[in-house]
C-alpha atoms as a PDB file:
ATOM      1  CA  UNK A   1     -72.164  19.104 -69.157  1.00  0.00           C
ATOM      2  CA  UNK A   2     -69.812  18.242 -71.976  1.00  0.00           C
ATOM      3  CA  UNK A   3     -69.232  14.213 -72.951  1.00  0.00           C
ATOM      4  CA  UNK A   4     -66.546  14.077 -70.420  1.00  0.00           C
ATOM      5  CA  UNK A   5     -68.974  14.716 -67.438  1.00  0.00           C
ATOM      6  CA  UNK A   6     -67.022  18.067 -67.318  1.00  0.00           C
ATOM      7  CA  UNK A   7     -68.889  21.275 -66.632  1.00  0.00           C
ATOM      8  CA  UNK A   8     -68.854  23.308 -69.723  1.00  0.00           C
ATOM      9  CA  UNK A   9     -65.553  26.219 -69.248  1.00  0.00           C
ATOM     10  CA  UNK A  10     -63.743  23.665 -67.234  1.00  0.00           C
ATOM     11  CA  UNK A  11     -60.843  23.070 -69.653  1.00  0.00           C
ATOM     12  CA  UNK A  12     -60.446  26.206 -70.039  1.00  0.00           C
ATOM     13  CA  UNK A  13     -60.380  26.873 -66.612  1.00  0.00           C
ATOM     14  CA  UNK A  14     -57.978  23.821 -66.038  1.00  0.00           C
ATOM     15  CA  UNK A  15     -55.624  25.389 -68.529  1.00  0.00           C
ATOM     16  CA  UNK A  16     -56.038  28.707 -67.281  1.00  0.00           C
ATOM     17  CA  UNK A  17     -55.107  27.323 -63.859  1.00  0.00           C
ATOM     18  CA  UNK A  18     -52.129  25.462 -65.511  1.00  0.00           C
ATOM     19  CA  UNK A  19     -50.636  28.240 -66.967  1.00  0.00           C
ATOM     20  CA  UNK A  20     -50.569  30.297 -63.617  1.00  0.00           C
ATOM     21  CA  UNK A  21     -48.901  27.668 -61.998  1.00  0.00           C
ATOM     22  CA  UNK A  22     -45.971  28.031 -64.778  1.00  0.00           C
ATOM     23  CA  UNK A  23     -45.915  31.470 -64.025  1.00  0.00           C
ATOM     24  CA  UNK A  24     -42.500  32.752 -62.486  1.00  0.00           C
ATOM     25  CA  UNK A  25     -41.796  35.046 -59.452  1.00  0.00           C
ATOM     26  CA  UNK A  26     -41.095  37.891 -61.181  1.00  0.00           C
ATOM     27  CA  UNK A  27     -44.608  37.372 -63.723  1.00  0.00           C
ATOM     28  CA  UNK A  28     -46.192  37.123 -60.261  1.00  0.00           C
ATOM     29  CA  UNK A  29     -44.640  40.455 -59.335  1.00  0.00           C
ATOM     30  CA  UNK A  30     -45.576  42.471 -62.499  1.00  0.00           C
ATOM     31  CA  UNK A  31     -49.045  41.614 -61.483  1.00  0.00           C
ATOM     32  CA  UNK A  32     -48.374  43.309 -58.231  1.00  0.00           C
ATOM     33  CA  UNK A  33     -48.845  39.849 -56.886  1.00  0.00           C
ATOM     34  CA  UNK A  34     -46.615  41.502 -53.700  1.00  0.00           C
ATOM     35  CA  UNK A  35     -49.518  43.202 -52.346  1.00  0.00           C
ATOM     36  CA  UNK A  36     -51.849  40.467 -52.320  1.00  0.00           C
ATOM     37  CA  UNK A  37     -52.156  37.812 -49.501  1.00  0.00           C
ATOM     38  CA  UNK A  38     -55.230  35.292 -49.391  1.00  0.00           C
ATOM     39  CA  UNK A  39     -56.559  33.130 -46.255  1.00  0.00           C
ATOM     40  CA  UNK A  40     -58.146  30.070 -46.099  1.00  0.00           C
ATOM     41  CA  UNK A  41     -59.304  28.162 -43.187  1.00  0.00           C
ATOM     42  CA  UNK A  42     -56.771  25.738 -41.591  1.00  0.00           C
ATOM     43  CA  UNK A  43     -56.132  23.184 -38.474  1.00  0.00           C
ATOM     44  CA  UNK A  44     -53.516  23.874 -35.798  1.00  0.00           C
ATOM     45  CA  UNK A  45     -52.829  21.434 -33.475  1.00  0.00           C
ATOM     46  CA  UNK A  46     -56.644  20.295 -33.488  1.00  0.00           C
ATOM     47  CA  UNK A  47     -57.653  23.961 -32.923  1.00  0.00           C
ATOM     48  CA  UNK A  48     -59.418  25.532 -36.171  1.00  0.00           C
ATOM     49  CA  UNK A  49     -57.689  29.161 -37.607  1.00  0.00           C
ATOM     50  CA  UNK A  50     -57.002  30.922 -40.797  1.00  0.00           C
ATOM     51  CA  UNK A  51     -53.649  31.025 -42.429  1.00  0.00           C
ATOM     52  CA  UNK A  52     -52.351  33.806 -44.354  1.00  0.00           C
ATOM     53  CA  UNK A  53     -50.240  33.290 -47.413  1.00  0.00           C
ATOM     54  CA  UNK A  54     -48.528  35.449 -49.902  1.00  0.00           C
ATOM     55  CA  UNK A  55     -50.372  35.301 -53.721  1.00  0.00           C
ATOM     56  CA  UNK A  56     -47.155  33.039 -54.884  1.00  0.00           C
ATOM     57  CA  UNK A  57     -48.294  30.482 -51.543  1.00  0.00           C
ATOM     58  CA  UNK A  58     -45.530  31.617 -49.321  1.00  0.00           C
ATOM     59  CA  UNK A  59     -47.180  31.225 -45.375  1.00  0.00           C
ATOM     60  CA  UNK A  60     -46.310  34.729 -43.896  1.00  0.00           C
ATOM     61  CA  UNK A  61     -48.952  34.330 -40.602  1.00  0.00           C
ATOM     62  CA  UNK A  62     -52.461  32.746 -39.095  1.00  0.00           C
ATOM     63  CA  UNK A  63     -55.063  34.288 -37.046  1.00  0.00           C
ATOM     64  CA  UNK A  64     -57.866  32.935 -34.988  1.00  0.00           C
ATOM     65  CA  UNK A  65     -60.615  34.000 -37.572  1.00  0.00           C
ATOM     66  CA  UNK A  66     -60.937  35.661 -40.751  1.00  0.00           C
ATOM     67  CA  UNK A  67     -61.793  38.945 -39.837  1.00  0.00           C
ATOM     68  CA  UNK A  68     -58.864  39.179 -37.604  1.00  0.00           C
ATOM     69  CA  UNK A  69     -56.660  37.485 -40.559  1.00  0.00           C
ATOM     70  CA  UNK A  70     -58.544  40.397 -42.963  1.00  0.00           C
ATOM     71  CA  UNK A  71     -57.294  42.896 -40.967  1.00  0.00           C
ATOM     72  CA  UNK A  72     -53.717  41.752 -40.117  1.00  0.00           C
ATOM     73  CA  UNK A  73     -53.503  41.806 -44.195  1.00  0.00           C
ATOM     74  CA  UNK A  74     -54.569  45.330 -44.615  1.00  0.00           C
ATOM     75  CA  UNK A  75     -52.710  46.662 -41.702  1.00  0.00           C
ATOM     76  CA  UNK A  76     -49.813  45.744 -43.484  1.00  0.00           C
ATOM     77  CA  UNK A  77     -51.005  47.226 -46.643  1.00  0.00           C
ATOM     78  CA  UNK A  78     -51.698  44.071 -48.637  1.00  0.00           C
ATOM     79  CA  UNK A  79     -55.612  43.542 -50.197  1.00  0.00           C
ATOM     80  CA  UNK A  80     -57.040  40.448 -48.706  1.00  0.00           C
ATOM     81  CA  UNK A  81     -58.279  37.445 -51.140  1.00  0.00           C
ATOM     82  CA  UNK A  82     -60.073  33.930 -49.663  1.00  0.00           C
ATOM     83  CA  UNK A  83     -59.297  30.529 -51.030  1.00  0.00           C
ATOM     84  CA  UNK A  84     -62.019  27.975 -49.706  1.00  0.00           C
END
């Protein structure tokens, strides 16, 4: 730990972070940022499932579990990522 109670890398990590978020949609698709979606777990209407989103945060579906999420993402050609 650094003086700040930070874990040491964490700045750099916070302004690594920072700079991504500055990044534009056309950086994100020079990355090939297109064929990337992530999941992360979500509530729907009190009933638990995992929502799919594009690697720039749009929400293109859900699923009832992660596998099922996993392979609705690689059917349509995209590599899978979580976000917990």
């Amino acid at each position: 730990m650094n003086r700040n109670d930070v874990p040491d890398g964490a700045p750099e990590a916070a302004a690594g972070a920072l700079s991504l978020k500055q990044l534009s949609v056309a950086d994100w698709a020079r990355f090939g940022a297109q064929e990337i979606a992530y999941v992360r777990p979500v509530v729907v209407n009190g009933v638990r499932a995992m929502a799919i989103h594009a690697a720039d945060g749009t929400p293109i579906g859900a699923a009832p579990s992660a596998e099922l999420a996993i392979a609705a993402i690689r059917q349509h050609e995209m590599k899978p990522a979580l976000v917990h």
